[in-house]
Structures are given as structure tokens and as C-alpha cells.
C-alpha atoms as a PDB file:
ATOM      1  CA  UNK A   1      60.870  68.717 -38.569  1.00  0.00           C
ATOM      2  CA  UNK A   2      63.170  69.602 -41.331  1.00  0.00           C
ATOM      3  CA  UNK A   3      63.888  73.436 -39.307  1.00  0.00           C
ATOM      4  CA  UNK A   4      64.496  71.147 -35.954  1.00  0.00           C
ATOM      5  CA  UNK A   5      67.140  68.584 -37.755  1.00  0.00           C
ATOM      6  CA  UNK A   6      69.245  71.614 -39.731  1.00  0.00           C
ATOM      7  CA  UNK A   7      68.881  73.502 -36.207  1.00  0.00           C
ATOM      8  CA  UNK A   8      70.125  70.409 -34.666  1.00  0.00           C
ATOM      9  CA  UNK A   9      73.172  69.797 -37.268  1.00  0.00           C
ATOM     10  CA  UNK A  10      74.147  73.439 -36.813  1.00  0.00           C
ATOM     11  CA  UNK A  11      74.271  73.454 -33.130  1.00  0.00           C
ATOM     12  CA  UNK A  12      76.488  69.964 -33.588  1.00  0.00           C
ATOM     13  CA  UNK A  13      78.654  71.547 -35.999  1.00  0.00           C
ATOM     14  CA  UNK A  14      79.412  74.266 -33.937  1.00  0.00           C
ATOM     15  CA  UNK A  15      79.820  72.366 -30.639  1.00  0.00           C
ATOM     16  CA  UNK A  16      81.980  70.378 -31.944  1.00  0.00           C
ATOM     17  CA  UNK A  17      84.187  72.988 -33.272  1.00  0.00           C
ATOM     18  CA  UNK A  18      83.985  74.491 -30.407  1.00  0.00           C
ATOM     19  CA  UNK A  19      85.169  71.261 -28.561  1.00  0.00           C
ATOM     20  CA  UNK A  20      87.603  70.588 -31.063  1.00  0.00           C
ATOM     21  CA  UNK A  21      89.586  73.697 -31.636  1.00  0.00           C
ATOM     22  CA  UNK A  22      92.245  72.716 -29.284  1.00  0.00           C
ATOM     23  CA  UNK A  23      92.550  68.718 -30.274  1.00  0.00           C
ATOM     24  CA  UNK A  24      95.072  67.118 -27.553  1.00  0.00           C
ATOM     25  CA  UNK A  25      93.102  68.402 -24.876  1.00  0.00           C
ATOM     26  CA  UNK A  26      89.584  67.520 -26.426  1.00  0.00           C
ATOM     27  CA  UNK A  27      91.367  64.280 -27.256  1.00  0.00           C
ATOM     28  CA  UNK A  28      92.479  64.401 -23.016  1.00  0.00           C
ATOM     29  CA  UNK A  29      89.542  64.853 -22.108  1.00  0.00           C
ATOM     30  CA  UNK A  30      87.441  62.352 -23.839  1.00  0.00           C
ATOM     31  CA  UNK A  31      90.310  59.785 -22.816  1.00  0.00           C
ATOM     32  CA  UNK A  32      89.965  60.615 -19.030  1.00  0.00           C
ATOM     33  CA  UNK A  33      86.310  60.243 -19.268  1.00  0.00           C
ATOM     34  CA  UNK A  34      86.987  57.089 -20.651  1.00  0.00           C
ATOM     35  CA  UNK A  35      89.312  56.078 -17.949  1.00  0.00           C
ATOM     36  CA  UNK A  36      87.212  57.007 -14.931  1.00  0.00           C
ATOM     37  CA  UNK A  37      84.191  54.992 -16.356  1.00  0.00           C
ATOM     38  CA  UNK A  38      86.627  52.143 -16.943  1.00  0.00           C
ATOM     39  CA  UNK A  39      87.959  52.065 -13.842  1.00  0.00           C
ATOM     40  CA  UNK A  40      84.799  50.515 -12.028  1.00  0.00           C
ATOM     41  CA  UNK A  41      84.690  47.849 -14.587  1.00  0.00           C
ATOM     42  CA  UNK A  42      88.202  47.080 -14.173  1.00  0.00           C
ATOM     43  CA  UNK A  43      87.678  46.698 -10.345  1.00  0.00           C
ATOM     44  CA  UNK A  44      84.559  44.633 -11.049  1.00  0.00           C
ATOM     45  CA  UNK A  45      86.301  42.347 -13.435  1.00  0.00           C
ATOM     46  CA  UNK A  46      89.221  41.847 -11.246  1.00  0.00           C
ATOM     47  CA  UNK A  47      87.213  40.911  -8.679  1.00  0.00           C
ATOM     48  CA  UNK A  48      85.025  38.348 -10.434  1.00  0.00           C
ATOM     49  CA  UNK A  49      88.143  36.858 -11.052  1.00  0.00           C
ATOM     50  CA  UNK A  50      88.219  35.542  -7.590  1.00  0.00           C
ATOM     51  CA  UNK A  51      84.408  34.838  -7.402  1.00  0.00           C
ATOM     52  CA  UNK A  52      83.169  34.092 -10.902  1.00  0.00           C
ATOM     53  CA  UNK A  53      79.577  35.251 -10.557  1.00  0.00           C
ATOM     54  CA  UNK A  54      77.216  37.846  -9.673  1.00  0.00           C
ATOM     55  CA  UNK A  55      73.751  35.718  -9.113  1.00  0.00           C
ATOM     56  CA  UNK A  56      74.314  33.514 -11.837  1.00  0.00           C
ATOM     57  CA  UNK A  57      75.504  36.080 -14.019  1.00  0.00           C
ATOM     58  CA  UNK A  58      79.051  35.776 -15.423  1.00  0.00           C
ATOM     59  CA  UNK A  59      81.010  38.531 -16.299  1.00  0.00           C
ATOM     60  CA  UNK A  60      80.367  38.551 -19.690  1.00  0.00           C
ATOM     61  CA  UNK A  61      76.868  38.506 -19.289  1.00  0.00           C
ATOM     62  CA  UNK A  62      77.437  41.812 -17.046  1.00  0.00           C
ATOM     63  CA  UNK A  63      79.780  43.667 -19.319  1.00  0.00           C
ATOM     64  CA  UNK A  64      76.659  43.405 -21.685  1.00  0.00           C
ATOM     65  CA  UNK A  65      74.688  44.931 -18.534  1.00  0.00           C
ATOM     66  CA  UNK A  66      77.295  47.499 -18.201  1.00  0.00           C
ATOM     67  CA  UNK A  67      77.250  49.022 -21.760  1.00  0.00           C
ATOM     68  CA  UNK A  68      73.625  49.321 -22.325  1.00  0.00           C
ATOM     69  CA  UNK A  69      74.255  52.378 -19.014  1.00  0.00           C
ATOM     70  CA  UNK A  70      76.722  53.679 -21.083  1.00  0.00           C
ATOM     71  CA  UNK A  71      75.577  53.338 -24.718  1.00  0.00           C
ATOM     72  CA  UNK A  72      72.494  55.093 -23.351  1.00  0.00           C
ATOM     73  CA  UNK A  73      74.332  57.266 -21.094  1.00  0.00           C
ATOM     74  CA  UNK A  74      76.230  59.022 -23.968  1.00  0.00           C
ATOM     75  CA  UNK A  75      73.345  59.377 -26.318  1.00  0.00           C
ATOM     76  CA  UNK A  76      71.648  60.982 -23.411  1.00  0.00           C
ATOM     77  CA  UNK A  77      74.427  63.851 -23.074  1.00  0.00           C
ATOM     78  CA  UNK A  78      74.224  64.681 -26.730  1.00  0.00           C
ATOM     79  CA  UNK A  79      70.531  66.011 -26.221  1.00  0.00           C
ATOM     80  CA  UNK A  80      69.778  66.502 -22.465  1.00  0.00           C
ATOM     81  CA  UNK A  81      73.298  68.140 -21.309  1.00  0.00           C
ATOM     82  CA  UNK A  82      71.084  71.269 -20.815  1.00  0.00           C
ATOM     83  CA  UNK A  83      68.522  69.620 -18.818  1.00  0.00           C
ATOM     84  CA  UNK A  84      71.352  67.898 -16.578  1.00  0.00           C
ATOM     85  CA  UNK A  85      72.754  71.612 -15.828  1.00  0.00           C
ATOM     86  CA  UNK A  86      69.728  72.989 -16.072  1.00  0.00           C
ATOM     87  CA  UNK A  87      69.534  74.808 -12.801  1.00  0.00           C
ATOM     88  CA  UNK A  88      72.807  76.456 -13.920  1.00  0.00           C
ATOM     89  CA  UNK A  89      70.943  78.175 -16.640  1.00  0.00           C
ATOM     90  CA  UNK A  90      68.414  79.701 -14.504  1.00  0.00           C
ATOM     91  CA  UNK A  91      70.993  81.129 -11.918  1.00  0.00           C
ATOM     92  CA  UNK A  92      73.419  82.797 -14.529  1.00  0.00           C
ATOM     93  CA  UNK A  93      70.526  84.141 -16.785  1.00  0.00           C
ATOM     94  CA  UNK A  94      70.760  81.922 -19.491  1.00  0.00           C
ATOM     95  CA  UNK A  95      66.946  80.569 -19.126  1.00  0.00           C
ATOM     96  CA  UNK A  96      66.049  84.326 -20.175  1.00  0.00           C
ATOM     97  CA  UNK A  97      68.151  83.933 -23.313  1.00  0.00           C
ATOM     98  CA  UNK A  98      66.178  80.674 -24.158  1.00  0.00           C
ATOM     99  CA  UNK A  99      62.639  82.328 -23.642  1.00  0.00           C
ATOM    100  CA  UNK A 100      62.690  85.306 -25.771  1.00  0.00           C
ATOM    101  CA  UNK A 101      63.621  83.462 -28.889  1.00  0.00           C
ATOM    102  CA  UNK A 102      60.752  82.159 -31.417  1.00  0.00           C
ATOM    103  CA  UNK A 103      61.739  78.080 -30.909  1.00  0.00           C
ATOM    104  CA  UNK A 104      60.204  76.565 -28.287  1.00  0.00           C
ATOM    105  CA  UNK A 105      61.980  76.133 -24.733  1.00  0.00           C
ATOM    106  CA  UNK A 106      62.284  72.768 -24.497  1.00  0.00           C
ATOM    107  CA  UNK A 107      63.683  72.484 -28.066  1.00  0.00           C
ATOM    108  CA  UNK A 108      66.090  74.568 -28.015  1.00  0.00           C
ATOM    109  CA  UNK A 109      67.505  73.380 -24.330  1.00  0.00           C
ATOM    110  CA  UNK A 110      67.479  69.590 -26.376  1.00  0.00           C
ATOM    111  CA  UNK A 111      69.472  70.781 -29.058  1.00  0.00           C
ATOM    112  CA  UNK A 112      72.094  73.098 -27.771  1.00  0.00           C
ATOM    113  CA  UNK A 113      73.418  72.227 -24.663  1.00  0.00           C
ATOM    114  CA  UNK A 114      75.512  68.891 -26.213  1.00  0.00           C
ATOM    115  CA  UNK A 115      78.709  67.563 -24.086  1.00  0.00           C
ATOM    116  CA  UNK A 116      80.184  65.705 -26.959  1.00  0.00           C
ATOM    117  CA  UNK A 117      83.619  64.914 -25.230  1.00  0.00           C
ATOM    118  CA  UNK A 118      81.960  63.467 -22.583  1.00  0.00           C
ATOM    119  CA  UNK A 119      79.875  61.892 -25.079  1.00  0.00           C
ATOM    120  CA  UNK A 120      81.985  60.246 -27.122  1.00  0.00           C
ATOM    121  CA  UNK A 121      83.844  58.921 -23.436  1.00  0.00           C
ATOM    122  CA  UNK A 122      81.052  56.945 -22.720  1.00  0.00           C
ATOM    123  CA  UNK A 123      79.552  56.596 -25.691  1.00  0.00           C
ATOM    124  CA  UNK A 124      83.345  54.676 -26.691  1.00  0.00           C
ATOM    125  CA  UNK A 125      82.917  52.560 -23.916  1.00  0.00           C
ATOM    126  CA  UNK A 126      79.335  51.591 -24.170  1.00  0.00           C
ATOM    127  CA  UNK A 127      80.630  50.290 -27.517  1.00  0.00           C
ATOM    128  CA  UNK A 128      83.980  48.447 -26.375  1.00  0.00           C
ATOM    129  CA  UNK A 129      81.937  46.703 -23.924  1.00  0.00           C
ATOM    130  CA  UNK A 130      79.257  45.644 -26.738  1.00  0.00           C
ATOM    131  CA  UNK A 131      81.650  44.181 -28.653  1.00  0.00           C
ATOM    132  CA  UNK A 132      83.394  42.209 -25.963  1.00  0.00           C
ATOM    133  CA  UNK A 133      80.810  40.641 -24.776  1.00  0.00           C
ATOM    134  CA  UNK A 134      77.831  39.941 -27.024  1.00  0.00           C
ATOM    135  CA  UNK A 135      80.074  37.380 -29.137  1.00  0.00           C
ATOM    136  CA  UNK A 136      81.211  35.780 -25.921  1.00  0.00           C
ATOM    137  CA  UNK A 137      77.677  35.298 -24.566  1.00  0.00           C
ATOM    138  CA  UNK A 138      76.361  34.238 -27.583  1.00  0.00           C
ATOM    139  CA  UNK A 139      73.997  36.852 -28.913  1.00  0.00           C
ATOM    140  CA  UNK A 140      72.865  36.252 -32.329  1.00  0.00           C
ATOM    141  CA  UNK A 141      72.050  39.312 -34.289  1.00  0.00           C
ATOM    142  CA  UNK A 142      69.100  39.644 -36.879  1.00  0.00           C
ATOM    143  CA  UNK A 143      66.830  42.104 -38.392  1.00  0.00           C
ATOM    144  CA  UNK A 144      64.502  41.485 -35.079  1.00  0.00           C
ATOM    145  CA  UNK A 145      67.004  41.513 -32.352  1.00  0.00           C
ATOM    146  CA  UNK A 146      68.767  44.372 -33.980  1.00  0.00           C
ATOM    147  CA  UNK A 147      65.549  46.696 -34.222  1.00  0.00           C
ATOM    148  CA  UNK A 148      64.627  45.597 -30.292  1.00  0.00           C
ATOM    149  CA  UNK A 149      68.559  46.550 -29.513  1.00  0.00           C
ATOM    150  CA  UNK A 150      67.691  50.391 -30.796  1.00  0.00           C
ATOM    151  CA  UNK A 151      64.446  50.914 -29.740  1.00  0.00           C
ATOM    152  CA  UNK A 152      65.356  49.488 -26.153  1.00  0.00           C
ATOM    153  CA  UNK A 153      68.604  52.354 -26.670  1.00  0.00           C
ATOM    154  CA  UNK A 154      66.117  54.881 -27.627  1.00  0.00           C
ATOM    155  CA  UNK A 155      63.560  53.938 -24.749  1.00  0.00           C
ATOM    156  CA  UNK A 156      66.719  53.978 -22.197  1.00  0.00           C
ATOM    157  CA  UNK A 157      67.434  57.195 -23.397  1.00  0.00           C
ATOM    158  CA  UNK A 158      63.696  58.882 -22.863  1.00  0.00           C
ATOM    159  CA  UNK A 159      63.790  57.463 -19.293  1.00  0.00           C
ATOM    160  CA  UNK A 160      67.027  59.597 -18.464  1.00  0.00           C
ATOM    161  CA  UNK A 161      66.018  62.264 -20.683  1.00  0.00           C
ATOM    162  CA  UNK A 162      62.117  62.401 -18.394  1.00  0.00           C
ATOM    163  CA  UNK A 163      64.633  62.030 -14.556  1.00  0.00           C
ATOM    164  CA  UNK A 164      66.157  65.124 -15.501  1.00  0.00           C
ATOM    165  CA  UNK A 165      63.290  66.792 -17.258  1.00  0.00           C
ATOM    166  CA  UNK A 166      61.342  66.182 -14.093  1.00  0.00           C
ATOM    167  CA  UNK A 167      64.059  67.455 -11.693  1.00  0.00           C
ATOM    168  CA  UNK A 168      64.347  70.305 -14.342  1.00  0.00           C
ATOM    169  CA  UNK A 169      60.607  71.049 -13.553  1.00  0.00           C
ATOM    170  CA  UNK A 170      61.645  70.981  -9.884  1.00  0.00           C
ATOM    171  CA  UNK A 171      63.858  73.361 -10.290  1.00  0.00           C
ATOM    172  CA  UNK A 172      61.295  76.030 -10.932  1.00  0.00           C
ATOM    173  CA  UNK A 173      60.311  76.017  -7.693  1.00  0.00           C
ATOM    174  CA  UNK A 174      63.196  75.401  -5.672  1.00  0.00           C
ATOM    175  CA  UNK A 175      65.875  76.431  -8.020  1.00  0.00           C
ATOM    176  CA  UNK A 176      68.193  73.945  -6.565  1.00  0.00           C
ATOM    177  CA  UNK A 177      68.207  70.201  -7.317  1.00  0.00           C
ATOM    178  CA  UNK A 178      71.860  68.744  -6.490  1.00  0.00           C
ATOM    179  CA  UNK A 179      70.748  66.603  -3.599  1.00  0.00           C
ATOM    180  CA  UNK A 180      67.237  64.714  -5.743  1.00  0.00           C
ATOM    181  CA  UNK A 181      69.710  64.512  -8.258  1.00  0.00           C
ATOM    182  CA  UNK A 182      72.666  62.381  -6.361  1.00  0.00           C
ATOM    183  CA  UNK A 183      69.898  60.241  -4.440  1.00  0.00           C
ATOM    184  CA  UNK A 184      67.479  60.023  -7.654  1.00  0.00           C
ATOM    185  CA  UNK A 185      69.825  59.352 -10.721  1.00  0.00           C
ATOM    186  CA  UNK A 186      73.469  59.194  -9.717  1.00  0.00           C
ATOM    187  CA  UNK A 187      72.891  56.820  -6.947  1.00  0.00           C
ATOM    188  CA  UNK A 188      70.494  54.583  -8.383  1.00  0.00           C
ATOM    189  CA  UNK A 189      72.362  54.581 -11.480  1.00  0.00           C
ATOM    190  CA  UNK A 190      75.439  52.867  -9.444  1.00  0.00           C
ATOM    191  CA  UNK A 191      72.967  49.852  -8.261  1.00  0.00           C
ATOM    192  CA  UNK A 192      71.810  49.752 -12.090  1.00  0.00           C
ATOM    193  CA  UNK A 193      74.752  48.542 -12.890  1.00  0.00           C
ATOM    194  CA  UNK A 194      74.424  45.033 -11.299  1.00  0.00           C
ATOM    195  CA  UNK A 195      71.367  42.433 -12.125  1.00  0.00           C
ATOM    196  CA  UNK A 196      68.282  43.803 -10.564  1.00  0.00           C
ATOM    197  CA  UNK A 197      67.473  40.313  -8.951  1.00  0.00           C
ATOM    198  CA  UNK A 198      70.598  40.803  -6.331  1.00  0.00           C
ATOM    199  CA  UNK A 199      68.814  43.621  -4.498  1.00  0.00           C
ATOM    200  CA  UNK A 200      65.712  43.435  -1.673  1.00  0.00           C
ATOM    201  CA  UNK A 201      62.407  44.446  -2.601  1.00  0.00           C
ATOM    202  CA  UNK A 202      62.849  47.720  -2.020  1.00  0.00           C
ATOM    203  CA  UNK A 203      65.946  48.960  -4.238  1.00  0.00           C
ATOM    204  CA  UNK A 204      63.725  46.859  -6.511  1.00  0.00           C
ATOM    205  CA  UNK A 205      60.892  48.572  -6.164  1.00  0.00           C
ATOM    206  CA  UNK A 206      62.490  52.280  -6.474  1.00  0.00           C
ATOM    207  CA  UNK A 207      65.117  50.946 -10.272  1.00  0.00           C
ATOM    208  CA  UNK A 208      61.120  49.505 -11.272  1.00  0.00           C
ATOM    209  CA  UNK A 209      58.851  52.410 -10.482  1.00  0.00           C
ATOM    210  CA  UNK A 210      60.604  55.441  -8.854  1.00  0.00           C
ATOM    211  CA  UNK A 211      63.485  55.652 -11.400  1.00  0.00           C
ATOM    212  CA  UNK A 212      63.146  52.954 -13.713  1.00  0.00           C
ATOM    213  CA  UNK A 213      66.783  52.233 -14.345  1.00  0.00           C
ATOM    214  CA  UNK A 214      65.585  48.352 -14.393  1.00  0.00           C
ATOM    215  CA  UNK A 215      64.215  49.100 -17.848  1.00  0.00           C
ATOM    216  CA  UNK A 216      66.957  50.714 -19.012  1.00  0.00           C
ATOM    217  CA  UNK A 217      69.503  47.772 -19.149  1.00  0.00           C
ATOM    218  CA  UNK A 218      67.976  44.951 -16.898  1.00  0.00           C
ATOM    219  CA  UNK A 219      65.147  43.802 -19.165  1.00  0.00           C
ATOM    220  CA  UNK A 220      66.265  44.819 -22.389  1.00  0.00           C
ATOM    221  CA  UNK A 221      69.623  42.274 -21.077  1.00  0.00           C
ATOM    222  CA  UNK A 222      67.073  39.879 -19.976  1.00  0.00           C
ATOM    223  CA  UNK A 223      65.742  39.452 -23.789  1.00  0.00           C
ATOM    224  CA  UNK A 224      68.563  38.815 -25.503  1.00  0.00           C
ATOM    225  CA  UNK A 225      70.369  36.374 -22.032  1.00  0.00           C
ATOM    226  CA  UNK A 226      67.083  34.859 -20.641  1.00  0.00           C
ATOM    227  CA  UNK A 227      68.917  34.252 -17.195  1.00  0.00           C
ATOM    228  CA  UNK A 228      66.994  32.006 -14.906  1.00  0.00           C
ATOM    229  CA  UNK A 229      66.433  35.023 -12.345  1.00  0.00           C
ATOM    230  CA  UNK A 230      63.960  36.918 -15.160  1.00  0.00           C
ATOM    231  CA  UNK A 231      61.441  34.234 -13.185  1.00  0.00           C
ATOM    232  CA  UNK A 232      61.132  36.393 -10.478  1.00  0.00           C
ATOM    233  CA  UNK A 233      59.047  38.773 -13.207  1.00  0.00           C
ATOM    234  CA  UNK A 234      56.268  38.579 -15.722  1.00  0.00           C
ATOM    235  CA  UNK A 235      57.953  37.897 -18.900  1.00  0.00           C
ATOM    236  CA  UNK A 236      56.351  41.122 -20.682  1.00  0.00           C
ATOM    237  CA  UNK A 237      58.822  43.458 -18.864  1.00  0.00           C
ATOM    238  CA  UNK A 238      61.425  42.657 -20.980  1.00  0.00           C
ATOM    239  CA  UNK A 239      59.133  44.097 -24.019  1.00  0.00           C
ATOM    240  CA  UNK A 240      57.956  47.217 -22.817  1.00  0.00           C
ATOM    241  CA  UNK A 241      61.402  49.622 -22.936  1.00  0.00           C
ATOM    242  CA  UNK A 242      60.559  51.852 -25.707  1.00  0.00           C
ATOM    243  CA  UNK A 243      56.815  52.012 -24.527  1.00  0.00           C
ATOM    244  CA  UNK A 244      58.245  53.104 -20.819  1.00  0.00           C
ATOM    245  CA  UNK A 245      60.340  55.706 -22.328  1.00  0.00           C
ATOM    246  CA  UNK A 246      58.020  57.661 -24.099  1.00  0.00           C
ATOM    247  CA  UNK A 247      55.203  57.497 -21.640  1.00  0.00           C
ATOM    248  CA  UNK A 248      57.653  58.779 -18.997  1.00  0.00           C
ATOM    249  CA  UNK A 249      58.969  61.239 -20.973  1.00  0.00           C
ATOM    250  CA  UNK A 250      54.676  62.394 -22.077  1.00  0.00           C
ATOM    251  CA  UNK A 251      54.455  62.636 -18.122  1.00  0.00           C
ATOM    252  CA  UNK A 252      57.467  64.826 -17.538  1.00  0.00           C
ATOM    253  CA  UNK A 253      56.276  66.445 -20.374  1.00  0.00           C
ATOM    254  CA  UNK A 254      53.328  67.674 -19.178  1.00  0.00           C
ATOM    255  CA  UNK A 255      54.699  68.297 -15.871  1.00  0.00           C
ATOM    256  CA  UNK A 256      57.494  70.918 -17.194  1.00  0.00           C
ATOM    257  CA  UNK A 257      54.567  72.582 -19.558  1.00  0.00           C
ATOM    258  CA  UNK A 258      52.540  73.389 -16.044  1.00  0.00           C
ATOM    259  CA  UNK A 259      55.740  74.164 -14.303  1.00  0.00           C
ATOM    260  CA  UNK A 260      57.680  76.220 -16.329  1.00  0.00           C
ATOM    261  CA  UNK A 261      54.452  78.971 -15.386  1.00  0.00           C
ATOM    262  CA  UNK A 262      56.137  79.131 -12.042  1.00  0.00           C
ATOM    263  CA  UNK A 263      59.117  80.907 -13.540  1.00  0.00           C
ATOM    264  CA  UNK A 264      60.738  83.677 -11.593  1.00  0.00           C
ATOM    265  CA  UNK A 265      63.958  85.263 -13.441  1.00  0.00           C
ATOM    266  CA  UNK A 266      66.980  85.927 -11.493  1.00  0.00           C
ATOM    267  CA  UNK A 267      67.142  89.679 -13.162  1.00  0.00           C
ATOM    268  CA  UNK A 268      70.359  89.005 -14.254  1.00  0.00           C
END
């Protein structure tokens, strides 16, 4: 564990000065991230102004919705950039690279393949919208709440971290995975961002079991704002998080272990 945290350091230390050696345009960069994030909660917002509510749920109560995607979002890129890209690394050759060293596969696609500027982007964000709205909608923070906050970040982060790990696995045997990836992740994360209760039983049924997005920022919002909608589900959901994340991320797991023998280098 100690190799894998001083492996993990390095790699950060050198991303970032990698990132960082020309500072207006890393500084650019993370500030248009920023911006084009922003710019769907703006439009939200403005329009709330007109119709105060989403299903009960006031704006507040969704900018603390919003930033649990984001918070999560740019932890997420810090250790599964690679996994995001990942069929990027088997058609230029890189995947080769990664296989004849002595760390494992999977650890070393974890700990190198960082996107701090677009990290820190959302990860700024995430945070702006924290602190805007859990004052306003009354959130009271103790040791209990505070430890549920983290593990439901951590949990949020394993479910992302086991999409792309799956459609990494995919990608063994049809190389590539744009399209699962736009339908799976990118477009499900867009109805995430709205109270799971507004939806039919269907989009319900994929953010629940398909691509659990629900317990990303849904339930673990549900705990701390109890909104009358949470009636619709068994009360326990809004417990499990960190349990979800890790078994999903055991299953993809053990899915890219019996995969990855599938393997065909591009010779490059």
C-alpha cells in the first residue's frame, strides 16, 4: 500500500507539473471547464425563477443535487481518466506499455492517467454549489452526517469508476465504445441531474439498476433533505451508497480480470 500511495504522489506530482508548466493557459483551461459546467446551472436557475420548483424541490435543494455530480465527477477524473480514454490506449499502443511493466494493469491505468485541470473545473464547482446551498436548505453538519457525506462521495465515485471499467472491458472485444458510452453515462448523467421522482418508470428503472446514477446524488440528497417524494421508495436506499459502489466496482472487477484475456495488440 505504501509502494501504491508514493507511486500515486509521484504520478500527481508530475501531472501536475506537467499541467502547470504553462500557468495562464492551465489556469484557461480549468476556468472554461468551469464555465461550460456552469452554464446549465445558470439556465436552470434562471428558469426556476419563473417556475419555482422542480417536483417539490426548490432550487436550493437542487443545487445540492447538482454538486454531489460534480464533487464526484472530479474525484472520478483524478483516478479513472485512463479508463474514460481507455480505448485510446489500446489503438495508439499505449495498453502494450502498461502490460510489460511489473505493477499491475489496472493500477497503474488508476494512477496515471489524471486530468487535473478538468479536475479541479468540476471539482471547484461541485464545491461552490455545496456551499451555496447546504446553509440555505438547512443541513446541519456533525460527526455522523459528515462521515455519510464522504462515504456517499466515495461510493458515487466507485459507481463511475465500475461504468467505465465495464465499458473498458468492452472494449476488448470491440475496441470501440463511443456510442455505450454517450447512451450509458453521458446521457443518463444529464437526467441525473434532476430528482429521480420526475421521470416514468423506466428512466427510473435504468438511473436504479442499469447505471445507478440514482445512488450517486438522489439518495445520498434524500438523507440529508427527506423530500416527501423519497415515499415513492423503501427508506434503506438512501443508506446503501458506499455498499453499491464497491459491489459494482467487485463486479466490473471481475469482469475486466476475465476480459482483459481477450486482448489482441494493435502491433503498434
Amino acid at each position: 500500500m505504501r509502494d501504491i500511495l508514493s507511486l500515486f504522489f509521484a504520478y500527481a506530482k508530475s501531472g501536475l507539473k506537467s499541467r502547470f508548466q504553462y500557468k495562464v493557459d492551465a489556469i484557461v483551461v480549468i476556468f472554461a471547464v468551469f464555465l461550460r459546467e456552469a452554464g446549465g446551472i445558470i439556465a436552470m436557475y434562471l428558469a426556476l425563477q419563473k417556475f419555482g420548483t422542480v417536483n417539490g424541490w426548490s432550487i436550493d435543494e437542487l443545487l445540492f443535487l447538482f454538486s454531489l455530480i460534480f464533487i464526484t465527477y472530479g474525484i472520478f477524473i483524478v483516478f479513472f481518466m485512463a479508463l474514460r480514454d481507455f480505448p485510446d490506449w489500446i489503438k495508439h499502443g499505449d495498453f502494450d506499455r502498461v502490460m510489460v511493466r511489473p505493477r499491475g494493469v489496472l493500477t497503474q491505468l488508476v494512477l496515471c492517467g489524471a486530468d487535473w485541470l478538468a479536475a479541479f473545473g468540476h471539482g471547484t464547482l461541485g464545491l461552490l454549489l455545496l456551499l451555496v446551498s447546504a446553509n440555505r436548505v438547512g443541513i446541519e453538519w456533525d460527526v455522523k452526517t459528515v462521515l455519510y457525506y464522504v462515504m456517499c462521495v466515495a461510493g458515487g465515485v466507485l459507481i463511475q469508476g465500475a461504468v467505465f471499467l465495464t465499458f473498458s472491458a468492452i472494449t476488448f472485444y470491440v475496441l470501440e465504445t463511443g456510442s455505450l458510452k454517450e447512451i450509458f453515462y453521458w446521457n443518463m448523467r444529464k437526467f441525473a441531474i434532476y430528482p429521480l421522482s420526475i421521470y416514468n418508470k423506466f428512466i427510473q428503472a435504468i438511473l436504479l439498476i442499469v447505471v445507478p446514477f440514482a445512488f450517486v446524488n438522489y439518495f445520498p440528497a434524500q438523507f440529508f433533505l427527506r423530500k416527501p417524494d423519497m415515499a415513492q421508495y423503501p427508506g434503506w436506499l438512501m443508506y446503501i451508497t458506499p455498499a453499491v459502489g464497491v459491489a459494482m466496482y467487485l463486479l466490473a472487477y471481475a469482469f475486466w480480470r476475465f476480459s482483459l484475456r481477450f486482448y489482441k495488440s494493435t502491433g503498434n
